[in-house]
C-alpha atoms as a PDB file:
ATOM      1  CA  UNK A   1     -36.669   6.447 -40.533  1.00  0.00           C
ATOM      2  CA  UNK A   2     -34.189   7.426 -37.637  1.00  0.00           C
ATOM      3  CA  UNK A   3     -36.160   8.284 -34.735  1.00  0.00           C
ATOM      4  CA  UNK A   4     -33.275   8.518 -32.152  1.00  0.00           C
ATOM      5  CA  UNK A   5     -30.407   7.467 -30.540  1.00  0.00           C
ATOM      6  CA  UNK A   6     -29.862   5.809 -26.738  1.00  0.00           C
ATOM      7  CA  UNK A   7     -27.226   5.801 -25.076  1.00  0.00           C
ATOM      8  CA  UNK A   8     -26.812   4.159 -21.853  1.00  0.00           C
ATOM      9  CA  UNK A   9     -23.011   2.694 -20.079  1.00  0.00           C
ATOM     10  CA  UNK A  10     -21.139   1.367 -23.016  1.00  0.00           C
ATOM     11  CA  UNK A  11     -24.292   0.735 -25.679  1.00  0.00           C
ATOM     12  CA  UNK A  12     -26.138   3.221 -28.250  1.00  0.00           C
ATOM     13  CA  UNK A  13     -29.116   2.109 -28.997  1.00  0.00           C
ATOM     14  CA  UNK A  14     -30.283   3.362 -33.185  1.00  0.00           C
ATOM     15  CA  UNK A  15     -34.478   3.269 -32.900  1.00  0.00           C
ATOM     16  CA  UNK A  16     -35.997   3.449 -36.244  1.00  0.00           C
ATOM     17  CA  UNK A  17     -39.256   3.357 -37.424  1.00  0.00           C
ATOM     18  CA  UNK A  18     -39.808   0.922 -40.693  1.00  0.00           C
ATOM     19  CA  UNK A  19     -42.979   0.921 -43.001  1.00  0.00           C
ATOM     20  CA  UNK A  20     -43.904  -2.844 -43.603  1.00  0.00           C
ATOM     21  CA  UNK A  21     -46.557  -2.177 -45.836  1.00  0.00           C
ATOM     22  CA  UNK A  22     -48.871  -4.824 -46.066  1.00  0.00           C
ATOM     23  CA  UNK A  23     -47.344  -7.442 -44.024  1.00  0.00           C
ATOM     24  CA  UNK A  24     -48.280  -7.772 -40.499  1.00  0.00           C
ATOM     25  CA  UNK A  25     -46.165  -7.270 -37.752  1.00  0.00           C
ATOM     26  CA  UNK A  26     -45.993 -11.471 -37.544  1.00  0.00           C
ATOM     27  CA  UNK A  27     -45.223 -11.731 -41.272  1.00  0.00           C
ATOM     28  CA  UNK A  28     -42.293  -9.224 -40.905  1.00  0.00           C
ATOM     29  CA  UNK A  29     -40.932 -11.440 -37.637  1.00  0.00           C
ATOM     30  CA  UNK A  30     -40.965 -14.437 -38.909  1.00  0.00           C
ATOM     31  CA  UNK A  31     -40.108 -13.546 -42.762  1.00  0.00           C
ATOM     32  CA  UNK A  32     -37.373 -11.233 -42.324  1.00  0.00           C
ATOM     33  CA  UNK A  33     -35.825 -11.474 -38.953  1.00  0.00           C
ATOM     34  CA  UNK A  34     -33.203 -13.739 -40.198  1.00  0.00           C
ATOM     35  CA  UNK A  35     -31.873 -11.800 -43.548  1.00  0.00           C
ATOM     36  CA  UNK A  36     -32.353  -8.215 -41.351  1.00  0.00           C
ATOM     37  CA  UNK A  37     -30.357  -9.207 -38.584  1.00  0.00           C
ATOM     38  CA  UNK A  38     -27.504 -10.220 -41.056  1.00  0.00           C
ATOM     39  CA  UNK A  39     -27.819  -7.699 -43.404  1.00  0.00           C
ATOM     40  CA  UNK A  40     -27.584  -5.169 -40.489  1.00  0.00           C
ATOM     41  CA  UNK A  41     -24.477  -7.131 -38.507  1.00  0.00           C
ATOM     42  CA  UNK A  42     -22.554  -6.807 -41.289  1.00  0.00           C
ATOM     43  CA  UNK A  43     -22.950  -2.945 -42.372  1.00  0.00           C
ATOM     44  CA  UNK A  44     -22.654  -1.893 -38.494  1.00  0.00           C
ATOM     45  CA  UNK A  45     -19.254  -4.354 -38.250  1.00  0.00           C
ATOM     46  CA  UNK A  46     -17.994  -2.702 -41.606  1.00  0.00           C
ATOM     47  CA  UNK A  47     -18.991   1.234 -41.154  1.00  0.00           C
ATOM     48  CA  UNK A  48     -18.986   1.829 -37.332  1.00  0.00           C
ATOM     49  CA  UNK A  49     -15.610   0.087 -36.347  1.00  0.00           C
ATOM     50  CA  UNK A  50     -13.914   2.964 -34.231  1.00  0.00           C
ATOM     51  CA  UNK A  51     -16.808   2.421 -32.056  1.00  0.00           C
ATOM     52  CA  UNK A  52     -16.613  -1.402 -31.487  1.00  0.00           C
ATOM     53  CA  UNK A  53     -12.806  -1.360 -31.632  1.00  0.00           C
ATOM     54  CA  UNK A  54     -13.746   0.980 -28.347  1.00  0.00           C
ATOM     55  CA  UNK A  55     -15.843  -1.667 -26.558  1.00  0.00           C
ATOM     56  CA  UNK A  56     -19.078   0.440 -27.246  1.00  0.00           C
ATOM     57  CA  UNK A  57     -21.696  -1.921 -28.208  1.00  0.00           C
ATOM     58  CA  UNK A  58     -24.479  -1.004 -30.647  1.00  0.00           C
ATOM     59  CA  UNK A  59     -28.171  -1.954 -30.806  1.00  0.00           C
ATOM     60  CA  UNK A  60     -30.394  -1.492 -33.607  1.00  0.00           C
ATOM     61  CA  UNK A  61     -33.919  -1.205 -32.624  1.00  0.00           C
ATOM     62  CA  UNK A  62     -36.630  -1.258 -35.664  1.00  0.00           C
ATOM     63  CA  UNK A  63     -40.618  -0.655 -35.010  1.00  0.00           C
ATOM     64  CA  UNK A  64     -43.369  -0.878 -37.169  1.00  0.00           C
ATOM     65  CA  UNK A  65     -44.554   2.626 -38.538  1.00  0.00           C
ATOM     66  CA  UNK A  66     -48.188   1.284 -38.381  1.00  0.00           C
ATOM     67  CA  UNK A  67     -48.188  -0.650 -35.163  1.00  0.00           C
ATOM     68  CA  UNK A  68     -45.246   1.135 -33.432  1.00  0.00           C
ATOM     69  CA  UNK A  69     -44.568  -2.376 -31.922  1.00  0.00           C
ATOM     70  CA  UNK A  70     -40.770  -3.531 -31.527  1.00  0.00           C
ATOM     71  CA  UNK A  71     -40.713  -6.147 -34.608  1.00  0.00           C
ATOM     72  CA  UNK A  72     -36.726  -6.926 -33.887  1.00  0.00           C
ATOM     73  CA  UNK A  73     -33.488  -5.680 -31.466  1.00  0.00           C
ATOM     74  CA  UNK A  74     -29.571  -6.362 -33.067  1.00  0.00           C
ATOM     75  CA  UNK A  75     -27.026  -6.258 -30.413  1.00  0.00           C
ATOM     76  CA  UNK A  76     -23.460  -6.097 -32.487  1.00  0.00           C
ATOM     77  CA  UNK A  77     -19.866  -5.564 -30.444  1.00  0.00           C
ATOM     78  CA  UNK A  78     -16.643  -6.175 -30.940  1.00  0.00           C
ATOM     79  CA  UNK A  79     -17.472 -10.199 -30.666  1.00  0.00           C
ATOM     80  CA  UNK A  80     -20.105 -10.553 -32.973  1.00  0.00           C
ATOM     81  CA  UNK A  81     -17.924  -9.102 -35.864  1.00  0.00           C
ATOM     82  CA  UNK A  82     -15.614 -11.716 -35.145  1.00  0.00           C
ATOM     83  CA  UNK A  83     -17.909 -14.396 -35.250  1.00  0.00           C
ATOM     84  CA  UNK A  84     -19.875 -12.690 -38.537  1.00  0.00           C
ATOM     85  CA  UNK A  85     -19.846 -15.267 -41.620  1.00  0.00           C
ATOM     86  CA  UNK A  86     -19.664 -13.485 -44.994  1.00  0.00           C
ATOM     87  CA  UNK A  87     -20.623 -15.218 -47.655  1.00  0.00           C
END
């Protein structure tokens, strides 16, 4: 769930709020960090172009519903679309 958008210099900053279920806040680190942080790159360097073709940066921010604890941060510009691997 969306719970709102930052904006601060040249960065917007997407917080949502993600249900984990059962796994603990650990679990979801350490499990999913990896295939979130790709799965994520990607989409933003497809579907939000205009704004990295701008130099605005983008953050995705993603909390546990049940904790409310930070679980993992993305910071995607221009760059790390270059740099992006797709397999």
């Amino acid at each position: 769930k969306l719970l709102r958008v930052d904006g601060k210099d040249t960065t917007l900053t997407y917080v949502f709020e993600i249900n984990t279920g059962a796994k603990s806040d650990e679990a979801v680190k350490n499990e999913d960090h990896n295939r979130m942080q790709k799965a994520v790159t990607k989409g933003v360097c497809q579907s939000s172009k205009r704004f990295l073709d701008a130099n605005i940066s983008l953050a995705y921010e993603y909390k546990s519903a049940i904790s409310k604890k930070e679980l993992f941060t993305f910071f995607i510009d221009k760059q790390k679309c270059k740099e992006l691997k797709y397999d």
